[in-house]
C-alpha atoms as a PDB file:
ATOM      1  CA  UNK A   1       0.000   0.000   0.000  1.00  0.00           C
ATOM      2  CA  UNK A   2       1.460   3.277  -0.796  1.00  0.00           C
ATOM      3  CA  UNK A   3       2.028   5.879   1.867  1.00  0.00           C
ATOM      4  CA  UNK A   4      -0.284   8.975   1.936  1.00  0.00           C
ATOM      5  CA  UNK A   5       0.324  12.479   0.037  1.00  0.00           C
ATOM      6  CA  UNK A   6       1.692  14.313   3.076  1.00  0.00           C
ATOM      7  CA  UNK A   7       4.057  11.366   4.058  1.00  0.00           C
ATOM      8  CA  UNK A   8       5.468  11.333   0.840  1.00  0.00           C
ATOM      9  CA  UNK A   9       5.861  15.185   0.281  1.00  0.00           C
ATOM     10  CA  UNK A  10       7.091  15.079   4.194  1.00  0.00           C
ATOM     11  CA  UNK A  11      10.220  12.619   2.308  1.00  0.00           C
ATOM     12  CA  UNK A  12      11.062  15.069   0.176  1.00  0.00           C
ATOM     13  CA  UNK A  13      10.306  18.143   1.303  1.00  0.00           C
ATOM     14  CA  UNK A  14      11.442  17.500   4.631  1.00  0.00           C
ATOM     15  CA  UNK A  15       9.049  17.393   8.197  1.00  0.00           C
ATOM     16  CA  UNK A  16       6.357  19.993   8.614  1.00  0.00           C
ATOM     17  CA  UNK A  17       2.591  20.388   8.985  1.00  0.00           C
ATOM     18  CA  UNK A  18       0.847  17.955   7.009  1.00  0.00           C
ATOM     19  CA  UNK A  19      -1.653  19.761   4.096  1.00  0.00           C
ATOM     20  CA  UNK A  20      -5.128  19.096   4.976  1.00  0.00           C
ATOM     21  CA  UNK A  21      -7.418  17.327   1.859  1.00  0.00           C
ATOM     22  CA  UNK A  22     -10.934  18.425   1.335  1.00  0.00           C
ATOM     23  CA  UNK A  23     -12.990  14.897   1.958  1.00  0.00           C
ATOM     24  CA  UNK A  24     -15.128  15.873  -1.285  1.00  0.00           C
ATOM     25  CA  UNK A  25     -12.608  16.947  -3.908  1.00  0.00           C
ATOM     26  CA  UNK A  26      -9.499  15.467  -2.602  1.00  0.00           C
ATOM     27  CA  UNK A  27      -7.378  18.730  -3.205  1.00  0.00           C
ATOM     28  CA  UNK A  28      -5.171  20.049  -0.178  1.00  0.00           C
ATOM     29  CA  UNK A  29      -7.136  23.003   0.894  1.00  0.00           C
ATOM     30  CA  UNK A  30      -7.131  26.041   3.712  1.00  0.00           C
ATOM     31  CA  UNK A  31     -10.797  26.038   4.386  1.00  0.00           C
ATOM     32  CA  UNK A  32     -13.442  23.370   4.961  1.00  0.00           C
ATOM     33  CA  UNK A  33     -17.155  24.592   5.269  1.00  0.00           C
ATOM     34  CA  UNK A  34     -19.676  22.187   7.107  1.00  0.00           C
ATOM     35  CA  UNK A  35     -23.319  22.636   7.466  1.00  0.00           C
ATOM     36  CA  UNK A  36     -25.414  22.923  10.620  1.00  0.00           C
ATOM     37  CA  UNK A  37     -25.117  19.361  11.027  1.00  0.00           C
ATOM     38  CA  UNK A  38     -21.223  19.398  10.914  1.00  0.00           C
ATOM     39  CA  UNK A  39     -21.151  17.294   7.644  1.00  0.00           C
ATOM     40  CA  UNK A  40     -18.334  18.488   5.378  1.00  0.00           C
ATOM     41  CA  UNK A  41     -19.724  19.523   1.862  1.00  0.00           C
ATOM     42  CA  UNK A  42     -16.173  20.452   0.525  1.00  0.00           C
ATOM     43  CA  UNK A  43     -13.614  23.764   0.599  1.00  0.00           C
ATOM     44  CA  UNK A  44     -12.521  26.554  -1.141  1.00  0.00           C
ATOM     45  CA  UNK A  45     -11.496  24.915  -4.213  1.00  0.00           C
ATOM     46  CA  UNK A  46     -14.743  22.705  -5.049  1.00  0.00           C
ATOM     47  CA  UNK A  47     -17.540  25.283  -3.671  1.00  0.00           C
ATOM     48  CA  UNK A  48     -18.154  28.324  -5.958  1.00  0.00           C
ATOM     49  CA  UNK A  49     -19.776  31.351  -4.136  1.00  0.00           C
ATOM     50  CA  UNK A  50     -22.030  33.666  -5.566  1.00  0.00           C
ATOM     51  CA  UNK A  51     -24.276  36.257  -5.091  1.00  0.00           C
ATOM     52  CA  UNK A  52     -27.886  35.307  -3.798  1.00  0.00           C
ATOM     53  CA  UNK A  53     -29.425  37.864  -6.006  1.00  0.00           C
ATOM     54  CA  UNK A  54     -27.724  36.167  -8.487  1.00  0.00           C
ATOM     55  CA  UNK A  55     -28.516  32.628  -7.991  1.00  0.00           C
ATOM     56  CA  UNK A  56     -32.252  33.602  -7.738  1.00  0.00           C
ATOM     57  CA  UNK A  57     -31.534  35.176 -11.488  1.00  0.00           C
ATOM     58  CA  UNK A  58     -30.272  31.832 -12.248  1.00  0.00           C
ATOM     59  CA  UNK A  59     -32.968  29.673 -10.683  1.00  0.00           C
ATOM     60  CA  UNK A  60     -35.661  31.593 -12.221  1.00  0.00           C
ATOM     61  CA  UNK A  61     -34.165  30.544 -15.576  1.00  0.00           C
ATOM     62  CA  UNK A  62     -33.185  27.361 -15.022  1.00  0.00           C
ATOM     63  CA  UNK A  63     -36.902  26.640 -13.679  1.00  0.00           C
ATOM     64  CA  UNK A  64     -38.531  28.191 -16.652  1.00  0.00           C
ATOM     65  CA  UNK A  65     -40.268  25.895 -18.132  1.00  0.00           C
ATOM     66  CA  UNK A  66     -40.246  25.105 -22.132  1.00  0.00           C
ATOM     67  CA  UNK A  67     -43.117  26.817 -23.513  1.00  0.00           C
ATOM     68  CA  UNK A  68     -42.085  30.224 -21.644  1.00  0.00           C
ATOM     69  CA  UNK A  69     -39.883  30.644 -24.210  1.00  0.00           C
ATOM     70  CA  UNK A  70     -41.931  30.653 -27.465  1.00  0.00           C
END
């Protein structure tokens, strides 16, 4: 079984903090966000923020159905 990421950039790199990888993506990341319940739903590098105005915008058209658009 290989060793992990961190163990084998530890080797080369020499000792130091370990990187910490997002559970979701996999990526080493600085930030993990959770939701009320605690459960991880990924970091800075696999969530994509955005405006709520926006994202209503977004949702309106995404929703609209077919013949809205004739």
């Amino acid at each position: 079984m290989p060793d992990a990421p961190w163990i084998r950039d530890a080797e080369i790199n020499g000792v130091g903090d370990p990187p910490v990888y997002c559970p979701v993506c996999g990526y080493d990341c600085v930030t993990i966000f959770k939701d009320r319940n605690g459960d991880v739903f990924g970091c800075e590098r696999c969530i994509q923020e955005q405006d709520s105005w926006e994202w209503m915008e977004d949702e309106k058209e995404r929703t609209r159905p077919d013949w809205a658009y004739e």
